[in-house]
N, C-alpha and C. Protein backbone atom coordinates (compact mmCIF):
# COMPACT_ATOMS: atom_id res chain seq x y z
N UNK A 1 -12.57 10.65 -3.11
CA UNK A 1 -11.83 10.74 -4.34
C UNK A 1 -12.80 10.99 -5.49
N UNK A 2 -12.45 12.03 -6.43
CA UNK A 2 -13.22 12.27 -7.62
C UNK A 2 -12.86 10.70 -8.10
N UNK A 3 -14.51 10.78 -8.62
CA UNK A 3 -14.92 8.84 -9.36
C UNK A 3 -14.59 8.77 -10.68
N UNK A 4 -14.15 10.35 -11.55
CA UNK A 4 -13.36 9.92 -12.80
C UNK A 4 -12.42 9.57 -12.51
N UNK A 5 -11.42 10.20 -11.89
CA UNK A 5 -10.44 9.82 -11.69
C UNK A 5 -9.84 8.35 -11.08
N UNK A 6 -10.84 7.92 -10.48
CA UNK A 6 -10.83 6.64 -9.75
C UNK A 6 -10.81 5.79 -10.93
N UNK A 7 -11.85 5.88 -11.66
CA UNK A 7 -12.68 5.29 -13.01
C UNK A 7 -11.51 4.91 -14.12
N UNK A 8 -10.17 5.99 -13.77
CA UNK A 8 -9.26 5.71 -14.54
C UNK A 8 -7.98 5.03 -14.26
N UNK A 9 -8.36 4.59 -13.26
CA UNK A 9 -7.25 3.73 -12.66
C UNK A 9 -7.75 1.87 -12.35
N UNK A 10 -9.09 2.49 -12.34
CA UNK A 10 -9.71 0.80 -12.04
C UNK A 10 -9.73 -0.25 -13.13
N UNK A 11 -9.24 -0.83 -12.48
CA UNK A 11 -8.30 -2.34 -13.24
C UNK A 11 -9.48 -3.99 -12.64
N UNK A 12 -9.91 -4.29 -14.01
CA UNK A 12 -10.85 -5.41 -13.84
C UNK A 12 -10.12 -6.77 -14.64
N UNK A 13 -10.41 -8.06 -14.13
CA UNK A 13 -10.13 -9.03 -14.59
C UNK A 13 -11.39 -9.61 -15.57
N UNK A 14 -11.02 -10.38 -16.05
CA UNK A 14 -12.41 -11.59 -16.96
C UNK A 14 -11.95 -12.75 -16.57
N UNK A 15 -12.79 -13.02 -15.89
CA UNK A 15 -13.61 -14.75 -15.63
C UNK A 15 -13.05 -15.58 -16.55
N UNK A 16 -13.01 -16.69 -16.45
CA UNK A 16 -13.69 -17.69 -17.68
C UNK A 16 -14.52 -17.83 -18.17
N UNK A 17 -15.73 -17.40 -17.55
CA UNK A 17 -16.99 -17.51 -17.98
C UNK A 17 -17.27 -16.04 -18.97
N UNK A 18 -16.26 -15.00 -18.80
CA UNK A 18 -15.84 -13.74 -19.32
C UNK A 18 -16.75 -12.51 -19.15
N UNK A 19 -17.13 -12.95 -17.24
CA UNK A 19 -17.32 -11.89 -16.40
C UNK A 19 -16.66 -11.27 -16.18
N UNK A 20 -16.35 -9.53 -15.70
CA UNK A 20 -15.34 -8.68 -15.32
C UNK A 20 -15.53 -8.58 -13.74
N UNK A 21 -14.40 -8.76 -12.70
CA UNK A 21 -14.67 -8.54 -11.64
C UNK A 21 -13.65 -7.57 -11.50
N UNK A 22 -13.77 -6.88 -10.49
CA UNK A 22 -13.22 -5.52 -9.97
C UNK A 22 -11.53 -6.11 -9.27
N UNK A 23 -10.23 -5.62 -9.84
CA UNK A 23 -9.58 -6.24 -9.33
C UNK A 23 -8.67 -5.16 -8.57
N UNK A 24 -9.13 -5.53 -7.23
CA UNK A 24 -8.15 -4.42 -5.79
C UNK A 24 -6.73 -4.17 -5.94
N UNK A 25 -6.14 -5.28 -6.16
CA UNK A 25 -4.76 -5.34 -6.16
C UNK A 25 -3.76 -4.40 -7.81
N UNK A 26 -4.73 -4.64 -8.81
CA UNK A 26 -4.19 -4.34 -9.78
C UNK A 26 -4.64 -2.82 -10.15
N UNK A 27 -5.82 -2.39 -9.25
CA UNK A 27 -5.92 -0.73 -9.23
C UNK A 27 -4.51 -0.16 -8.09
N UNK A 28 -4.50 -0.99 -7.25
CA UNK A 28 -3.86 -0.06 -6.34
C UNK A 28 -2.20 -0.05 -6.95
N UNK A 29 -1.89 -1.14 -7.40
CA UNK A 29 -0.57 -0.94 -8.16
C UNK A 29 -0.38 0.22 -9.45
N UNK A 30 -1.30 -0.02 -10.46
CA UNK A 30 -2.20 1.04 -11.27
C UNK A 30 -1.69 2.85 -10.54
N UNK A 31 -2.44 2.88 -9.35
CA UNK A 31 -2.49 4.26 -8.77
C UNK A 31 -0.68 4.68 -8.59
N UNK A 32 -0.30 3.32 -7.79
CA UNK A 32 1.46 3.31 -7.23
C UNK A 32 2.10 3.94 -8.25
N UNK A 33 1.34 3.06 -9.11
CA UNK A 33 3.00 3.75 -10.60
C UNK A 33 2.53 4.93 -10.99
N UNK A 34 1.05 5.46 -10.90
CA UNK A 34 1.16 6.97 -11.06
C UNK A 34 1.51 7.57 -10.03
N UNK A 35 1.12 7.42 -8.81
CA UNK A 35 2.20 8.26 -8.01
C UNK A 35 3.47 8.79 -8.49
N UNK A 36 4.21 7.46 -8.78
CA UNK A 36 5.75 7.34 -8.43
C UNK A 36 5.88 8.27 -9.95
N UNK A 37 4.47 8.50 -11.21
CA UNK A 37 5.36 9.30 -11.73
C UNK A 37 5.13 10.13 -11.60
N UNK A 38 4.34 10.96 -10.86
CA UNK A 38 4.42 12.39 -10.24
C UNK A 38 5.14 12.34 -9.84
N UNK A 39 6.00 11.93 -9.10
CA UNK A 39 7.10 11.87 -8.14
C UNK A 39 8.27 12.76 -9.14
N UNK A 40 8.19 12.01 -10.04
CA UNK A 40 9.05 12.14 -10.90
C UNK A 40 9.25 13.88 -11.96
N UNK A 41 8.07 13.69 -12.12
CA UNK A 41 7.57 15.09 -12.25
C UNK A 41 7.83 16.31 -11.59
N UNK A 42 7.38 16.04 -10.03
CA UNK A 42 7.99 17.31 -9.00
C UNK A 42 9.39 17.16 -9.02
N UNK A 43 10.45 16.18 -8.88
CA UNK A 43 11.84 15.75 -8.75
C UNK A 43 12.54 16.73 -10.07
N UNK A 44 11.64 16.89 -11.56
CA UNK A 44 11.97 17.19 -12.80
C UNK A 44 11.75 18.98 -12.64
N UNK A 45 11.01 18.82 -11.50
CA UNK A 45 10.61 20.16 -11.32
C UNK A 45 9.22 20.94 -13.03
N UNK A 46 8.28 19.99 -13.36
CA UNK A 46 7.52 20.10 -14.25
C UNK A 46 6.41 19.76 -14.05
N UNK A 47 5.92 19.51 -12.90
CA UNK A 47 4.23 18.78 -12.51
C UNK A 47 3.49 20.34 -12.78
N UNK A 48 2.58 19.91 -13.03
CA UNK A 48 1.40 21.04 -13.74
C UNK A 48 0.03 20.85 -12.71
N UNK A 49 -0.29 22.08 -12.56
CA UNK A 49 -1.20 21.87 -11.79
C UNK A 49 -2.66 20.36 -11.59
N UNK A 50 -2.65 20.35 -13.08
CA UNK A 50 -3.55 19.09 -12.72
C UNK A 50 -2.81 18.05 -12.39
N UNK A 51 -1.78 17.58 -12.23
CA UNK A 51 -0.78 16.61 -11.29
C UNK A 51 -0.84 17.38 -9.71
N UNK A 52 -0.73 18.61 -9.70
CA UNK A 52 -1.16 18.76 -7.83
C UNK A 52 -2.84 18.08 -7.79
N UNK A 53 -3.75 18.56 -8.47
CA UNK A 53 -4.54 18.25 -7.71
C UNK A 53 -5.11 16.21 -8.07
N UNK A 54 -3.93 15.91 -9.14
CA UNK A 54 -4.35 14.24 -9.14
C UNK A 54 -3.76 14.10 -7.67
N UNK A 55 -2.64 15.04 -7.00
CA UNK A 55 -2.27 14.02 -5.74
C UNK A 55 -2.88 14.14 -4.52
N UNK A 56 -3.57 15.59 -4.71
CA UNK A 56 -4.52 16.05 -3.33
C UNK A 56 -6.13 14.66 -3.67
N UNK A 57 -6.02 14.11 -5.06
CA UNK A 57 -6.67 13.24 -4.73
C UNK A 57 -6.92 11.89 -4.70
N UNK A 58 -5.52 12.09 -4.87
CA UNK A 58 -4.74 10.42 -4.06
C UNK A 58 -4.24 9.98 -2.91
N UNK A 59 -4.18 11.06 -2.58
CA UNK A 59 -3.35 11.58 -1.24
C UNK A 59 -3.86 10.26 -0.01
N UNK A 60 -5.29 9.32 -0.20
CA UNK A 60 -5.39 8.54 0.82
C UNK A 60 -4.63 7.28 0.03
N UNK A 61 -4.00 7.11 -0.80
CA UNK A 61 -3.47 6.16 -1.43
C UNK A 61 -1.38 6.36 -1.46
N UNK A 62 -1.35 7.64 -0.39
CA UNK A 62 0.28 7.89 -0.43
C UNK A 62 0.97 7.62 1.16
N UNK A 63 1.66 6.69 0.61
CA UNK A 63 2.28 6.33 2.50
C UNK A 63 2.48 7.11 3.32
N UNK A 64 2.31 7.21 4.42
CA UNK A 64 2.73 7.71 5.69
C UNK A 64 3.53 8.41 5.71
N UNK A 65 5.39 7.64 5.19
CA UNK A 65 6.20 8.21 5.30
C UNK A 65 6.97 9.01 4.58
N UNK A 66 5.86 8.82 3.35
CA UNK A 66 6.23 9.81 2.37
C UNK A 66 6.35 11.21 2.13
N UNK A 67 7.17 11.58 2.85
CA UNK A 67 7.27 13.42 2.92
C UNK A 67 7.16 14.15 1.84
N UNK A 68 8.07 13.61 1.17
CA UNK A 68 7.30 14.27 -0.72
C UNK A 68 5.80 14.37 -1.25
N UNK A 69 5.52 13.43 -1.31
CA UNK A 69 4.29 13.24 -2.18
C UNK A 69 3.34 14.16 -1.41
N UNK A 70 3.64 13.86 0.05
CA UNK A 70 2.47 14.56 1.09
C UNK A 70 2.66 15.86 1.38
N UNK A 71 3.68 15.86 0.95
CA UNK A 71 3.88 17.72 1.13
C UNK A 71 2.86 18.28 -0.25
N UNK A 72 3.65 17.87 -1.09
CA UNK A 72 2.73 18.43 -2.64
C UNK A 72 1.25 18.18 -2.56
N UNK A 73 1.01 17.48 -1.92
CA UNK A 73 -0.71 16.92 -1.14
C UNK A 73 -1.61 17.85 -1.22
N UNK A 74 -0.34 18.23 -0.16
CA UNK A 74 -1.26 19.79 0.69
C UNK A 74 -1.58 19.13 1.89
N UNK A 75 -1.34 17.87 2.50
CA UNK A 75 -1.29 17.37 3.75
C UNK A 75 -0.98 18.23 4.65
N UNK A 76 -1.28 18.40 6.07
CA UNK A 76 -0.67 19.06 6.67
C UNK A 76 0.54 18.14 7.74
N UNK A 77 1.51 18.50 8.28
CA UNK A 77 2.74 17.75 8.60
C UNK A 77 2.07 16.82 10.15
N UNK A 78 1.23 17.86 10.85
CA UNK A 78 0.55 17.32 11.93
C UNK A 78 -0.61 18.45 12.61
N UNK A 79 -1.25 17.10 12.89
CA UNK A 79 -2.94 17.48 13.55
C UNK A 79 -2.84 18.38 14.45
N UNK A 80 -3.62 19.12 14.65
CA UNK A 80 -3.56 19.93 16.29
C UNK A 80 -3.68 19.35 17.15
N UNK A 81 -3.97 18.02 17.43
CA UNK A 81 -4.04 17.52 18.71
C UNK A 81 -2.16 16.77 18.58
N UNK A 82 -1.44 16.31 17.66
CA UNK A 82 -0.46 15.88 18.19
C UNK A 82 0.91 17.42 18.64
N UNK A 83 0.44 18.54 18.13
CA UNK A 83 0.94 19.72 18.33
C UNK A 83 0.73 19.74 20.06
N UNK A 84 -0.08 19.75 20.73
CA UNK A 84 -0.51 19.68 22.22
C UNK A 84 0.53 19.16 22.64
């Protein structure tokens, strides 16, 4: 994943002591709700190219079963070995 882009989603807490630690849970929710508004975007039929390529580089952060998001990806539907 491009590290600006990462850079802009990463979500840190403060300590008490009012250290910043890196917080996992609140980037990955962070990323979710931008997904979901691309989502919204392709659905509006208005995503702009730099929304394709925020999702080709989120794309390890979009569920499985998400046929939308992963289509606009640029995912491919399946590997050559499950084609066999």
């Amino acid at each position: 994943m491009n590290v600006a882009l990462y850079a802009r989603f990463r979500q840190v807490s403060v300590t008490k002591t009012g250290k910043e630690r890196f917080d996992r849970k609140a980037t990955e929710k962070a990323i979710q709700g931008h997904l979901e508004h691309l989502r919204g975007e392709i659905l509006a039929e208005r995503i702009s190219y730099s929304g394709i390529w925020e999702l080709q580089e989120l794309k390890s952060f979009i569920k499985p079963n998400d046929v939308l998001l992963l289509e606009w990806a640029g995912v491919p539907e399946f590997e050559s070995e499950e084609i066999k």
